[in-house]
N, C-alpha and C. Protein backbone atom coordinates (compact mmCIF):
# COMPACT_ATOMS: atom_id res chain seq x y z
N UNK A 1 100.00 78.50 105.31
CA UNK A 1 99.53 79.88 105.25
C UNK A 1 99.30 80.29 103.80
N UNK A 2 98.07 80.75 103.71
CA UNK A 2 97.63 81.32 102.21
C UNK A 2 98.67 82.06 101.39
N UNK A 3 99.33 82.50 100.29
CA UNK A 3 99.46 83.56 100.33
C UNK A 3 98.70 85.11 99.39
N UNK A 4 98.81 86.24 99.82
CA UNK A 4 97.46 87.06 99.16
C UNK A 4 98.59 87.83 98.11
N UNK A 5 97.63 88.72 97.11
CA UNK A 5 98.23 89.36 96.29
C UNK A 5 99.18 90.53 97.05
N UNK A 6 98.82 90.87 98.23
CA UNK A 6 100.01 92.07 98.84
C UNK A 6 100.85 91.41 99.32
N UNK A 7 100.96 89.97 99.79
CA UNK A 7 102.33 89.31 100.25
C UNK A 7 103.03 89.67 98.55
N UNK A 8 102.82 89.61 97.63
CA UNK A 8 103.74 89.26 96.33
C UNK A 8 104.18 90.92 95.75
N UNK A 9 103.08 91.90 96.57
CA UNK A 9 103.29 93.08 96.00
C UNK A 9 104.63 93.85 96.86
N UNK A 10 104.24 93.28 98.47
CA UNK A 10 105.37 93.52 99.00
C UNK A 10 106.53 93.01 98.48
N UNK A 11 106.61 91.59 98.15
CA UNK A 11 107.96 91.35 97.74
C UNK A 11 108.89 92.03 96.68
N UNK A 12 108.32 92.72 96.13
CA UNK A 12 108.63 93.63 95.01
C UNK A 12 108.74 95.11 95.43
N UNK A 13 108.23 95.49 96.19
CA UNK A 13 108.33 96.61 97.18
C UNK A 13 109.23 96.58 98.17
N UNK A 14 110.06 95.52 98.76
CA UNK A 14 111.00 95.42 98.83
C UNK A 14 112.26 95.67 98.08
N UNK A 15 111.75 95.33 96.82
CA UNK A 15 113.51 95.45 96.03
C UNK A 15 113.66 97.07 95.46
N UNK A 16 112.46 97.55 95.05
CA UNK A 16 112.77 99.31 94.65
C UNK A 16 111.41 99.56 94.71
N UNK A 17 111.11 101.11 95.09
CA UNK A 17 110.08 102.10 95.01
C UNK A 17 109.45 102.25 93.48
N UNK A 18 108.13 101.63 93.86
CA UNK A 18 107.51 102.19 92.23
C UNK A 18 106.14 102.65 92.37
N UNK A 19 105.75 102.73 90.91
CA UNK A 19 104.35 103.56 90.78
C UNK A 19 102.95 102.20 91.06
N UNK A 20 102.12 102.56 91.44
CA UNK A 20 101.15 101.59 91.15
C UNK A 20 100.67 101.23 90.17
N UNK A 21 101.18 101.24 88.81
CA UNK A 21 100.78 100.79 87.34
C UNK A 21 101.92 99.79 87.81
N UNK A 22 102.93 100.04 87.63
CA UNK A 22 104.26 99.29 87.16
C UNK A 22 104.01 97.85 88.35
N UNK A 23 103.76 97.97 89.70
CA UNK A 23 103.27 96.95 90.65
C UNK A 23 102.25 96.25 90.35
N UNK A 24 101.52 96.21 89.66
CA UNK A 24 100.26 95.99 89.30
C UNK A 24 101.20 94.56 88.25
N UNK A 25 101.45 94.98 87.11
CA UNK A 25 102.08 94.89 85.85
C UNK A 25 103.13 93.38 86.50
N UNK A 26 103.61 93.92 87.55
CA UNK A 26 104.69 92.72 88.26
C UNK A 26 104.32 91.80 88.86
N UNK A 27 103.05 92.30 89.38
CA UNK A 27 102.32 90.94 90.53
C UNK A 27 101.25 90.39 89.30
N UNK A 28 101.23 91.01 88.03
CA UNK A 28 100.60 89.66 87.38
C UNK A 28 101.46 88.77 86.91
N UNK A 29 102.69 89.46 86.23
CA UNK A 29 103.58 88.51 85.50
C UNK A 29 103.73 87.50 86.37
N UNK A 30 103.88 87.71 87.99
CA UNK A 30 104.50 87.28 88.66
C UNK A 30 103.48 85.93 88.82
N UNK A 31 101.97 86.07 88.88
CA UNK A 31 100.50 85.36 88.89
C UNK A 31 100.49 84.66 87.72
N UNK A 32 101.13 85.18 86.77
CA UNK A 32 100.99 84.80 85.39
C UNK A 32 101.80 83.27 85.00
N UNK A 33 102.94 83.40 85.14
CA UNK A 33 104.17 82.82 84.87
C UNK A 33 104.15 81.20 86.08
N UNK A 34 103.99 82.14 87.44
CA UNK A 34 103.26 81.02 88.44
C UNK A 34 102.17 80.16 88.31
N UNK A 35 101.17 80.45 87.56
CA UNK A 35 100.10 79.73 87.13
C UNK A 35 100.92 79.02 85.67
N UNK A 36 101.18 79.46 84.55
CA UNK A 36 102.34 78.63 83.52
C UNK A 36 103.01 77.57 84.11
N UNK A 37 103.93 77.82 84.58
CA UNK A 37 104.92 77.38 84.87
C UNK A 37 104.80 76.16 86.47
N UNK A 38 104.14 76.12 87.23
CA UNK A 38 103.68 75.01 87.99
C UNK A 38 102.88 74.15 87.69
N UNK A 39 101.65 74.78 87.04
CA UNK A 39 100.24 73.85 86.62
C UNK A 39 100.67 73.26 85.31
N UNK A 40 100.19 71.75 85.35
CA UNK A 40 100.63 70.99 84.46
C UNK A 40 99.99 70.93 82.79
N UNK A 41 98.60 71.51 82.94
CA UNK A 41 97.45 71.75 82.14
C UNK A 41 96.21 72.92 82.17
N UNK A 42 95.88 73.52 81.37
CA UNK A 42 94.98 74.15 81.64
C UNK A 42 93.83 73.56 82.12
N UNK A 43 93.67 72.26 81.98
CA UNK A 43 92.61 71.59 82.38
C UNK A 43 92.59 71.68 83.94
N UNK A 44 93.87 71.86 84.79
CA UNK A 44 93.96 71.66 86.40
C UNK A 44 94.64 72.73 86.60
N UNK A 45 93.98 73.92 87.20
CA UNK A 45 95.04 75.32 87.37
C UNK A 45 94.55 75.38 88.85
N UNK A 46 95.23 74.14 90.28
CA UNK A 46 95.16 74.41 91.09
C UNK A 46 95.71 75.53 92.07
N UNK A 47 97.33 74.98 91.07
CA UNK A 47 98.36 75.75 91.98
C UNK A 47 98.39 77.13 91.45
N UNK A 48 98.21 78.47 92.56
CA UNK A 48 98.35 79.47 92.21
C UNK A 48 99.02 80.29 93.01
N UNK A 49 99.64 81.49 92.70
CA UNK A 49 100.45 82.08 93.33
C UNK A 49 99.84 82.66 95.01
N UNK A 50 98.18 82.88 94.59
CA UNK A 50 97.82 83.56 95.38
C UNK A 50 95.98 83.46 94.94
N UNK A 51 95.01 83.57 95.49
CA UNK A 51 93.58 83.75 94.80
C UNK A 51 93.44 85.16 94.87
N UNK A 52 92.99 85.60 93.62
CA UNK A 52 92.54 87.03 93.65
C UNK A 52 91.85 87.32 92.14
N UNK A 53 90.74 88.43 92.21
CA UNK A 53 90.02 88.28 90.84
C UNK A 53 91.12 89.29 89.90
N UNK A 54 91.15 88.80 88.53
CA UNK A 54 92.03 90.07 87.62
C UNK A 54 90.93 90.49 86.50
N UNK A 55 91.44 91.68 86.40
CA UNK A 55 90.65 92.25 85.44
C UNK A 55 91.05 92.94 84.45
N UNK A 56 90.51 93.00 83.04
CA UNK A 56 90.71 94.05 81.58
C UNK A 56 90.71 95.11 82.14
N UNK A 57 91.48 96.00 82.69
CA UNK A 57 90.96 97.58 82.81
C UNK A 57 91.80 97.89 82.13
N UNK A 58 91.44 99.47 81.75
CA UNK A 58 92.18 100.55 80.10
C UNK A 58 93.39 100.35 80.64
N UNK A 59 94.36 99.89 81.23
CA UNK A 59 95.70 100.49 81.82
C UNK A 59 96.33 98.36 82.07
N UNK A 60 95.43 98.01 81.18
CA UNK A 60 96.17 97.08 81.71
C UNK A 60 95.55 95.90 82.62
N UNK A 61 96.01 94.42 82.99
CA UNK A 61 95.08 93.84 84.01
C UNK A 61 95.61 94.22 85.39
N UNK A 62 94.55 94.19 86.28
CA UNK A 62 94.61 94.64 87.46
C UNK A 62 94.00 93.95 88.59
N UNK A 63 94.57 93.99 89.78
CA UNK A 63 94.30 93.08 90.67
C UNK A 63 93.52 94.05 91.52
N UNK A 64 91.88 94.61 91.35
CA UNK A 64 91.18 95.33 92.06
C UNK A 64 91.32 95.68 93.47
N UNK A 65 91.59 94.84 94.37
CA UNK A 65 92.32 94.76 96.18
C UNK A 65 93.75 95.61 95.85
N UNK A 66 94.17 95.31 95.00
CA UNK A 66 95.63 95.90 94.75
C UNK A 66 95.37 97.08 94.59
N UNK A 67 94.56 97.66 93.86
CA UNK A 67 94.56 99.04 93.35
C UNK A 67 93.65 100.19 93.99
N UNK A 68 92.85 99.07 94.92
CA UNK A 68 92.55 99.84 96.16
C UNK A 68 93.20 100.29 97.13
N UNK A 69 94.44 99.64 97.54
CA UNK A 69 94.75 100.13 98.41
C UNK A 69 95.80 101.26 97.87
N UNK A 70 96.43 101.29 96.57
CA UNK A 70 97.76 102.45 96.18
C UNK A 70 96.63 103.50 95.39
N UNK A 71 95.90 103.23 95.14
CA UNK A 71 95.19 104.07 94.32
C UNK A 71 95.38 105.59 94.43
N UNK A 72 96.03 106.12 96.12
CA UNK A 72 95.94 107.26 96.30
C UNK A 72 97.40 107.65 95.67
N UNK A 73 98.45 107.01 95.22
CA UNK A 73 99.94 107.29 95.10
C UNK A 73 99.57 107.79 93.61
N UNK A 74 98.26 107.31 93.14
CA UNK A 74 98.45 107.95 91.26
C UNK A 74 99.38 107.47 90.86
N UNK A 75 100.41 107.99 90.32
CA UNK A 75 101.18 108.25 89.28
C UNK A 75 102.59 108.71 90.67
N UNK A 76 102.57 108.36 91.53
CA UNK A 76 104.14 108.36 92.30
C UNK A 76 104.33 107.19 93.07
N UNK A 77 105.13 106.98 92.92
CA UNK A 77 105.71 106.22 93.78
C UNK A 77 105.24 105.33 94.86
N UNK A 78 105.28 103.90 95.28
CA UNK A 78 105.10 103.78 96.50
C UNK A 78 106.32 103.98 97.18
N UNK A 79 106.35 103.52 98.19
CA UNK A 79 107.37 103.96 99.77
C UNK A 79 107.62 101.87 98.99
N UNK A 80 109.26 101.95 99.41
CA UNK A 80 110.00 100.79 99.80
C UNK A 80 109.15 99.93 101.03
N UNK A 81 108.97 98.79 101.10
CA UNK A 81 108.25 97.98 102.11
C UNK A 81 109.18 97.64 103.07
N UNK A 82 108.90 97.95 104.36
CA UNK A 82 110.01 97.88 105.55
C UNK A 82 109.29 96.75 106.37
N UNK A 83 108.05 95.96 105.95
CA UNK A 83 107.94 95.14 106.91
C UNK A 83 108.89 94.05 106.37
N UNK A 84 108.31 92.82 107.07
CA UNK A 84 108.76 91.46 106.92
C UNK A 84 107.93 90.36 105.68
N UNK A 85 108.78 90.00 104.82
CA UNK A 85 108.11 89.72 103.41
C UNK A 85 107.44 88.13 103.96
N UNK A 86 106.63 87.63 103.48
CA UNK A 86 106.30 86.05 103.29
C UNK A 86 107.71 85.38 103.15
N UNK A 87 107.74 83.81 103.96
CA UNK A 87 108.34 83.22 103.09
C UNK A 87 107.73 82.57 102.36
N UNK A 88 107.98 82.58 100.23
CA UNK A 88 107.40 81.62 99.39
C UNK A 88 108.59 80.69 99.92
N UNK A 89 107.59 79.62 99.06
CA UNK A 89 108.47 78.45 98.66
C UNK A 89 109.51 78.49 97.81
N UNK A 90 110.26 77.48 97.22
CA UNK A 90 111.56 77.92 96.34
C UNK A 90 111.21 78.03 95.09
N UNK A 91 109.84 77.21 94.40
CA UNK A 91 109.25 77.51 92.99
C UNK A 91 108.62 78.97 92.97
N UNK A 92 108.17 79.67 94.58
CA UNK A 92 107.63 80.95 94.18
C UNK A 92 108.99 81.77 94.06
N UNK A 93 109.90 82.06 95.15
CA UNK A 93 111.28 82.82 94.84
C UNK A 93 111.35 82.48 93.56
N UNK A 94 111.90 81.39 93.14
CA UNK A 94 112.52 81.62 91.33
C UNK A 94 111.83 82.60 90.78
N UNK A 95 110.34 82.25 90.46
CA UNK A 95 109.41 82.65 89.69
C UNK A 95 109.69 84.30 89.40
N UNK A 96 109.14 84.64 91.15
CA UNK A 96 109.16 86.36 91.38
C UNK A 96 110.45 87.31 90.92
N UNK A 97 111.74 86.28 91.19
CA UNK A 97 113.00 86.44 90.99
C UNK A 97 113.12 86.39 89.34
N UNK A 98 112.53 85.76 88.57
CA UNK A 98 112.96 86.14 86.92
C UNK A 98 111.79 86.89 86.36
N UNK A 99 110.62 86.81 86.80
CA UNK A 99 109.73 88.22 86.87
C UNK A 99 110.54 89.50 87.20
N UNK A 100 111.15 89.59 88.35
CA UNK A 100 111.87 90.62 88.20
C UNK A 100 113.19 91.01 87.62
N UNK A 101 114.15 90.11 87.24
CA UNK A 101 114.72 89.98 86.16
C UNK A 101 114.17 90.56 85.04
N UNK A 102 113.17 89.68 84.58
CA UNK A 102 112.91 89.96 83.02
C UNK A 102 111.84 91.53 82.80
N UNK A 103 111.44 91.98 83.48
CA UNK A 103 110.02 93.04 83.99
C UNK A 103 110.90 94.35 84.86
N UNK A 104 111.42 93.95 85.94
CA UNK A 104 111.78 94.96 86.54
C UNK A 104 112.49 96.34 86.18
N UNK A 105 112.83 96.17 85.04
CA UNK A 105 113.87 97.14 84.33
C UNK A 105 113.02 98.53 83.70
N UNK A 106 111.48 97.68 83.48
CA UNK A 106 110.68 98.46 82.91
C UNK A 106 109.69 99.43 83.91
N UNK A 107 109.23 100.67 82.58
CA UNK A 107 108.19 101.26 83.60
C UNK A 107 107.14 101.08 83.73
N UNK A 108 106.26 101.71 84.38
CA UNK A 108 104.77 100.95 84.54
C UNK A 108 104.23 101.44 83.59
N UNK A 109 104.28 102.48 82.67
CA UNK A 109 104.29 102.73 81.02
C UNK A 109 104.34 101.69 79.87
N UNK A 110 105.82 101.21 79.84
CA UNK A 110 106.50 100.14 79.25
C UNK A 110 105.63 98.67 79.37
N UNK A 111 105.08 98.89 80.78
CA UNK A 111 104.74 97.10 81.06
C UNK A 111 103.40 97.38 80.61
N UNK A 112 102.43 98.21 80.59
CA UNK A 112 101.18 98.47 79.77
C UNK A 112 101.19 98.28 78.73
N UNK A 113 102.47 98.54 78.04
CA UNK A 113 102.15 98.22 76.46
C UNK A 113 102.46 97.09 75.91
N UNK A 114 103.15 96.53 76.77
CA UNK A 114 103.46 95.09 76.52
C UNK A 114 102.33 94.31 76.97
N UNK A 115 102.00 94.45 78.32
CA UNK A 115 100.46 93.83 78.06
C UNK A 115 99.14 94.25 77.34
N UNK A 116 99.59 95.10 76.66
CA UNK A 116 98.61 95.59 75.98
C UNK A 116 98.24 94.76 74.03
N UNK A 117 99.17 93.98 73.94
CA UNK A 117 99.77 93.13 73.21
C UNK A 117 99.47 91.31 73.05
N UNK A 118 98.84 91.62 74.53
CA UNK A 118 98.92 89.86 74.91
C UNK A 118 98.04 89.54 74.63
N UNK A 119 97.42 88.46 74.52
CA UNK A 119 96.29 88.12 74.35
C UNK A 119 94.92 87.91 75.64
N UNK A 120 95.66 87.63 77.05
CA UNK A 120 95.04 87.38 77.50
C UNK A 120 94.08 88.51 78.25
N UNK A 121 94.97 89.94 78.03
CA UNK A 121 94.44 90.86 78.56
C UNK A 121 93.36 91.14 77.12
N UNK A 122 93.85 91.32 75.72
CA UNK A 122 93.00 91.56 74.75
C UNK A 122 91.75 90.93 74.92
N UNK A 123 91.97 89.44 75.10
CA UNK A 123 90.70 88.91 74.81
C UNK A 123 89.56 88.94 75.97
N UNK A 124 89.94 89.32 77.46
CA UNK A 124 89.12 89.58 78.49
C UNK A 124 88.53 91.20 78.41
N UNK A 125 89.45 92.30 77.27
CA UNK A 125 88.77 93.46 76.88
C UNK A 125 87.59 93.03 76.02
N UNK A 126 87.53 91.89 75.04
CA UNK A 126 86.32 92.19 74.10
C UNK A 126 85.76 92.82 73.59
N UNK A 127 84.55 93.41 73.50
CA UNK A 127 84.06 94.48 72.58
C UNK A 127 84.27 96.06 73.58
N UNK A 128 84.95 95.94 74.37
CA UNK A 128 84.94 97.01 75.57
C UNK A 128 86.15 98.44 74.58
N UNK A 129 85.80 99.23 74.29
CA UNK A 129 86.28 100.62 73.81
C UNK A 129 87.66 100.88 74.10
N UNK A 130 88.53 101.06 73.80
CA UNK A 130 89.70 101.67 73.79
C UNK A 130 89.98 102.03 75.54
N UNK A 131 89.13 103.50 75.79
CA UNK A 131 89.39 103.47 77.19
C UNK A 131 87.83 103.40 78.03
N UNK A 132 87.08 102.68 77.80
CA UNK A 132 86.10 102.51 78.46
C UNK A 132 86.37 101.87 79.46
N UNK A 133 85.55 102.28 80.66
CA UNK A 133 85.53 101.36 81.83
C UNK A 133 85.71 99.77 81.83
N UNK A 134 86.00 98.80 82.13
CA UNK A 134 85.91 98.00 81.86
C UNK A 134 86.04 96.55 83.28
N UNK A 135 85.44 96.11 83.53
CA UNK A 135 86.02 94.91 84.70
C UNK A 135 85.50 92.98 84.58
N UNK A 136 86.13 92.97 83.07
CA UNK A 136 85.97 91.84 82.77
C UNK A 136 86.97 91.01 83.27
N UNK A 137 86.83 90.05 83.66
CA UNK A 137 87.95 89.05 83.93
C UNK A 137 88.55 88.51 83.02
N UNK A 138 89.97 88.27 83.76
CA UNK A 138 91.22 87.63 82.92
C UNK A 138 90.82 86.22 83.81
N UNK A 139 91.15 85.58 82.26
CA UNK A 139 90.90 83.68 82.96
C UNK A 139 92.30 83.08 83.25
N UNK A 140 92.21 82.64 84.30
CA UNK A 140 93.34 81.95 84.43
C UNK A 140 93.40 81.01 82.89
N UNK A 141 93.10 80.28 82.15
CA UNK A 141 92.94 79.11 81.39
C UNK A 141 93.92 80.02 79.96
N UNK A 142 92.92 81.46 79.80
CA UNK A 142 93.70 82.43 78.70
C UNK A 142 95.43 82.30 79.26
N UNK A 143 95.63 82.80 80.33
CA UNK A 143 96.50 83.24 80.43
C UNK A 143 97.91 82.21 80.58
N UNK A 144 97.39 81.07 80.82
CA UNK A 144 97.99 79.59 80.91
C UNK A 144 98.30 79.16 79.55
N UNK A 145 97.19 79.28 78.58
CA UNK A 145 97.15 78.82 77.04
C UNK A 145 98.19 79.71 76.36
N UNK A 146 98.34 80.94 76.82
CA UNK A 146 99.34 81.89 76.24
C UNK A 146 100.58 81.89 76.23
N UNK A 147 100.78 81.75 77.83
CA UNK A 147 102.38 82.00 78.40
C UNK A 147 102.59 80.54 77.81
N UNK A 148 102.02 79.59 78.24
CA UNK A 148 102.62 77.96 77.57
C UNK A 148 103.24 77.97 76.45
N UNK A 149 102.88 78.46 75.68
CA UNK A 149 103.34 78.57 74.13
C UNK A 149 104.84 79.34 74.01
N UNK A 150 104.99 79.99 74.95
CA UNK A 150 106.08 80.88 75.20
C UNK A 150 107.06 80.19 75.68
N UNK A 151 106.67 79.31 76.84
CA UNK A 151 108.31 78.60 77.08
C UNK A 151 108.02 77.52 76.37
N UNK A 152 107.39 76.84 75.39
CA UNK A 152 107.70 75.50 75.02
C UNK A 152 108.04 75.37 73.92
């Protein structure tokens, strides 16, 4: 069974109620770190948490399907997730599990500015304005070349 970017958003919606910036912010680290941390090379980025397009927007990268559907919560809260989560595998639990460890503490404020910092979101902004519209893609390959450097 596939899994999609709302199986991973739920899983996090499970553990506490948040804003749709800060969810956003978690299901990449979470995309992020999963693509690092399984794939052996940027040359072969089969294994992925989930397929879904990401994008430079002013607030950060964003998983467009994602932000369609909370888009109406703004700036509150989602509701705790009462369904029944995916089961990942045991490399996805770790993963999501020190994503939220290391991320969860923060706000969806906090996690903007930290990705606001990275490279992989910088360099998929390009010549795009401060807060201009923007829906360039984040490459998996950026974002692999980045985090790598980080755990090695």
């Amino acid at each position: 069974m596939k899994r999609t970017v709302f199986d991973v958003a739920n899983w996090f919606l499970e553990k506490e109620s948040m804003t749709p910036k800060k969810l956003q912010k978690l299901v990449y680290y979470a995309y992020s770190w999963y693509l690092t941390l399984v794939n052996e090379s940027a040359n072969d980025l089969s294994a992925k948490l989930f397929e879904s397009r990401l994008e430079a927007w002013v607030h950060g990268p964003v998983f467009p399907e994602l932000y369609k559907k909370y888009k109406n919560y703004s700036g509150e809260n989602i509701e705790l997730y009462q369904g029944s989560v995916v089961d990942f595998n045991e490399d996805a639990v770790d993963i999501l599990s020190q994503v939220w460890e290391v991320y969860g503490r923060y706000t969806g404020n906090q996690l903007e500015s930290i990705t606001h910092q990275e490279s992989p979101w910088l360099k998929a902004r390009g010549n795009c304005d401060t807060y201009e519209i923007c829906t360039n893609e984040i490459k998996d390959e950026d974002i692999f070349n980045y985090y790598i450097e980080r755990v090695s």
